[in-house]
C-alpha atoms as a PDB file:
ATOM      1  CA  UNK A   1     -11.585  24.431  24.109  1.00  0.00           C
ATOM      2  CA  UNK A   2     -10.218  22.994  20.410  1.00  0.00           C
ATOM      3  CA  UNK A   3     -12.436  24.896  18.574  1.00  0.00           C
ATOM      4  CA  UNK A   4     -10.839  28.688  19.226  1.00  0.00           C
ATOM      5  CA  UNK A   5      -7.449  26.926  18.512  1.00  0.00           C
ATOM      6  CA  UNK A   6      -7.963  25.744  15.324  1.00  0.00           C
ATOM      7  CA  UNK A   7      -6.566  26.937  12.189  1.00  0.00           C
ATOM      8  CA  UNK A   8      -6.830  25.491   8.819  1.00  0.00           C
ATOM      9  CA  UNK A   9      -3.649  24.427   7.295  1.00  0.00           C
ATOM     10  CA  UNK A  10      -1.433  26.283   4.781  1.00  0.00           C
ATOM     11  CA  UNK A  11      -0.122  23.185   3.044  1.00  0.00           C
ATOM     12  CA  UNK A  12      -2.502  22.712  -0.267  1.00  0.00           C
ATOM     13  CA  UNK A  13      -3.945  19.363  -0.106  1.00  0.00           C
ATOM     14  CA  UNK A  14      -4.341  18.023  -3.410  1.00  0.00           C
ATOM     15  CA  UNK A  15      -7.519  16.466  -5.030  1.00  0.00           C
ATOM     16  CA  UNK A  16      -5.408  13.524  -6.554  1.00  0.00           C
ATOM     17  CA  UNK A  17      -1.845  12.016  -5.943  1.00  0.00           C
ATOM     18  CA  UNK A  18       0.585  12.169  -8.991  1.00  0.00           C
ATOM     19  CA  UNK A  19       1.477   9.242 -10.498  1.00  0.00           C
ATOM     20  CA  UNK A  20       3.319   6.669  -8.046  1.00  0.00           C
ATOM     21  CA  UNK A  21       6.504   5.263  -9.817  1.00  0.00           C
ATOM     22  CA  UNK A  22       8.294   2.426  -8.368  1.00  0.00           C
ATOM     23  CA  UNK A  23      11.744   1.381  -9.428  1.00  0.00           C
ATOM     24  CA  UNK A  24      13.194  -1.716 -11.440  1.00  0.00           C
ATOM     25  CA  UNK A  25      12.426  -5.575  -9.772  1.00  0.00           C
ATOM     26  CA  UNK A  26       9.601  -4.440  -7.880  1.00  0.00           C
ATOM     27  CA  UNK A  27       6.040  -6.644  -8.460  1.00  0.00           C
ATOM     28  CA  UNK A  28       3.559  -3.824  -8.511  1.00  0.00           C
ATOM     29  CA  UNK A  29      -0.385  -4.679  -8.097  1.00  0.00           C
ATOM     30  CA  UNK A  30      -3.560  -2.747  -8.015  1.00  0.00           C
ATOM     31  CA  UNK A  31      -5.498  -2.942  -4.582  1.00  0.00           C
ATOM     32  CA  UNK A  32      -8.881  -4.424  -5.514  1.00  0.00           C
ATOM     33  CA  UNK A  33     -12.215  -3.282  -4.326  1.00  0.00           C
ATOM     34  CA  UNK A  34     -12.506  -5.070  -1.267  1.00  0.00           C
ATOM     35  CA  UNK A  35      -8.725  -3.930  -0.273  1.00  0.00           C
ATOM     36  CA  UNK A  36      -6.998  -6.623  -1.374  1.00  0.00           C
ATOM     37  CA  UNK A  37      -4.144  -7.284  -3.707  1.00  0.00           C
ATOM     38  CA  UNK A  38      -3.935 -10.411  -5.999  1.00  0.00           C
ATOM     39  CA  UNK A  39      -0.276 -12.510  -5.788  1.00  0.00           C
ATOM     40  CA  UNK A  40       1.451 -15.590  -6.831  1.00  0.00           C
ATOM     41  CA  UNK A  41      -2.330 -16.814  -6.946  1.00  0.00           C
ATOM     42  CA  UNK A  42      -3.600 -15.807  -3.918  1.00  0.00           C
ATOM     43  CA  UNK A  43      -5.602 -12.982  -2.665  1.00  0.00           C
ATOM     44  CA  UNK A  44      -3.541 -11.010   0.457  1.00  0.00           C
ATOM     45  CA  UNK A  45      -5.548  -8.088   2.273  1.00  0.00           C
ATOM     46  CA  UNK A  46      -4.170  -4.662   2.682  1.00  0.00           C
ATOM     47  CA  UNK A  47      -6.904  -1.856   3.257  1.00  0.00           C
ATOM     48  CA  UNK A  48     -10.181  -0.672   1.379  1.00  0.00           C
ATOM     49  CA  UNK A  49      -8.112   3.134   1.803  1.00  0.00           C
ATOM     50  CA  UNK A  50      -5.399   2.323  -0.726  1.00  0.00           C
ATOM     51  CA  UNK A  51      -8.483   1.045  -3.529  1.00  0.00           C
ATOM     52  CA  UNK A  52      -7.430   1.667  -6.744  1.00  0.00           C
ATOM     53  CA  UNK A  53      -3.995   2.454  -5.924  1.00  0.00           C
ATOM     54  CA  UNK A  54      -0.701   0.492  -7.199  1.00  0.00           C
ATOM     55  CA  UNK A  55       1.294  -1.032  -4.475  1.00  0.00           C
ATOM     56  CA  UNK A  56       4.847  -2.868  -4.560  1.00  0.00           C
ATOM     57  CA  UNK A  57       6.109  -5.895  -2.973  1.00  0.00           C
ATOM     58  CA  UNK A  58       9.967  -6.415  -2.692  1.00  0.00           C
ATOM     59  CA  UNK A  59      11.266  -9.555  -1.554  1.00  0.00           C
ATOM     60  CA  UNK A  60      12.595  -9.637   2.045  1.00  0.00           C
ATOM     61  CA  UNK A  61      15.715 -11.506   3.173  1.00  0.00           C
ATOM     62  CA  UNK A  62      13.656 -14.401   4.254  1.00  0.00           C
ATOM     63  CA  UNK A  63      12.133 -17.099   1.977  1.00  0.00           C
ATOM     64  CA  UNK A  64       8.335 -16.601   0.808  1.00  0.00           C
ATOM     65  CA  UNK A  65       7.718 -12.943   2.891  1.00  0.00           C
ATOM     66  CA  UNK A  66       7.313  -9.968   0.569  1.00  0.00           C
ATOM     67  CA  UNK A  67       7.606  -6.333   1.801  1.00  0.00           C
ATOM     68  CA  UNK A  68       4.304  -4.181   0.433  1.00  0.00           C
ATOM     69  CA  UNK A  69       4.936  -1.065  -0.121  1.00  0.00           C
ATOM     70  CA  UNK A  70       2.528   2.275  -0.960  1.00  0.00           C
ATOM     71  CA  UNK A  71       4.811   5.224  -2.107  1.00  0.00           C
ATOM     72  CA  UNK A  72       7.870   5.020  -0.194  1.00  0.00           C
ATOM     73  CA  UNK A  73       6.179   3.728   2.713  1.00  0.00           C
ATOM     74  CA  UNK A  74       6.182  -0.370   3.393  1.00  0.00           C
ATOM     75  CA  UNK A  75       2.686  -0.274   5.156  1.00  0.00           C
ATOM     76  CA  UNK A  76       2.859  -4.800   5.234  1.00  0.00           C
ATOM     77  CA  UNK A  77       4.508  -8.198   4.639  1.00  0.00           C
ATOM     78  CA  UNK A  78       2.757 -11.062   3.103  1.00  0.00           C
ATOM     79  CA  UNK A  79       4.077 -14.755   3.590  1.00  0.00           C
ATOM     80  CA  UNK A  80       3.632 -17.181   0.921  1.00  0.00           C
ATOM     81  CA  UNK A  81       3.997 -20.263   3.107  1.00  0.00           C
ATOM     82  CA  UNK A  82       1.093 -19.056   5.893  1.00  0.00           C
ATOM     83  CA  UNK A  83      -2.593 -18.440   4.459  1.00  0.00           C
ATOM     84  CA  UNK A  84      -3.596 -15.225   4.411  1.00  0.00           C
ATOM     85  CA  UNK A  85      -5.209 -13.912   6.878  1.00  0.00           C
END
């Protein structure tokens, strides 16, 4: 049975995230409404969860892909020469 086992957690949990820096040469966007992030023109979709958050994208190693990242994290790549999907 789960519910005897559970415990709530002892790490606080805070209401909002603080600020989300990202270094020098990195293209940072907002995440729209519908989850998307606006680029080069085009609109590439990440996820409605990150709304309202700033995201980076780093160039990769290969021509036209860009690494997204949230935080730390790369959570995507976008390719410039494929439609998004």
């Amino acid at each position: 049975m789960p519910a005897p086992r559970y415990a709530p957690s002892l790490r606080p949990f805070p209401e909002r995230l603080p600020p989300i820096a990202y270094g020098s040469g990195a293209h940072i966007r907002l995440v729209q409404g519908k989850g998307e992030i606006s680029f080069r023109g085009r609109l590439f979709p990440l996820t409605k969860a990150l709304r309202g958050y700033p995201v980076a994208l780093r160039p990769t190693t290969q021509d036209g892909r860009w690494r997204v990242y949230f935080c730390h994290q790369a959570i995507s790549e976008i390719d410039l020469h494929h439609p998004a999907e």
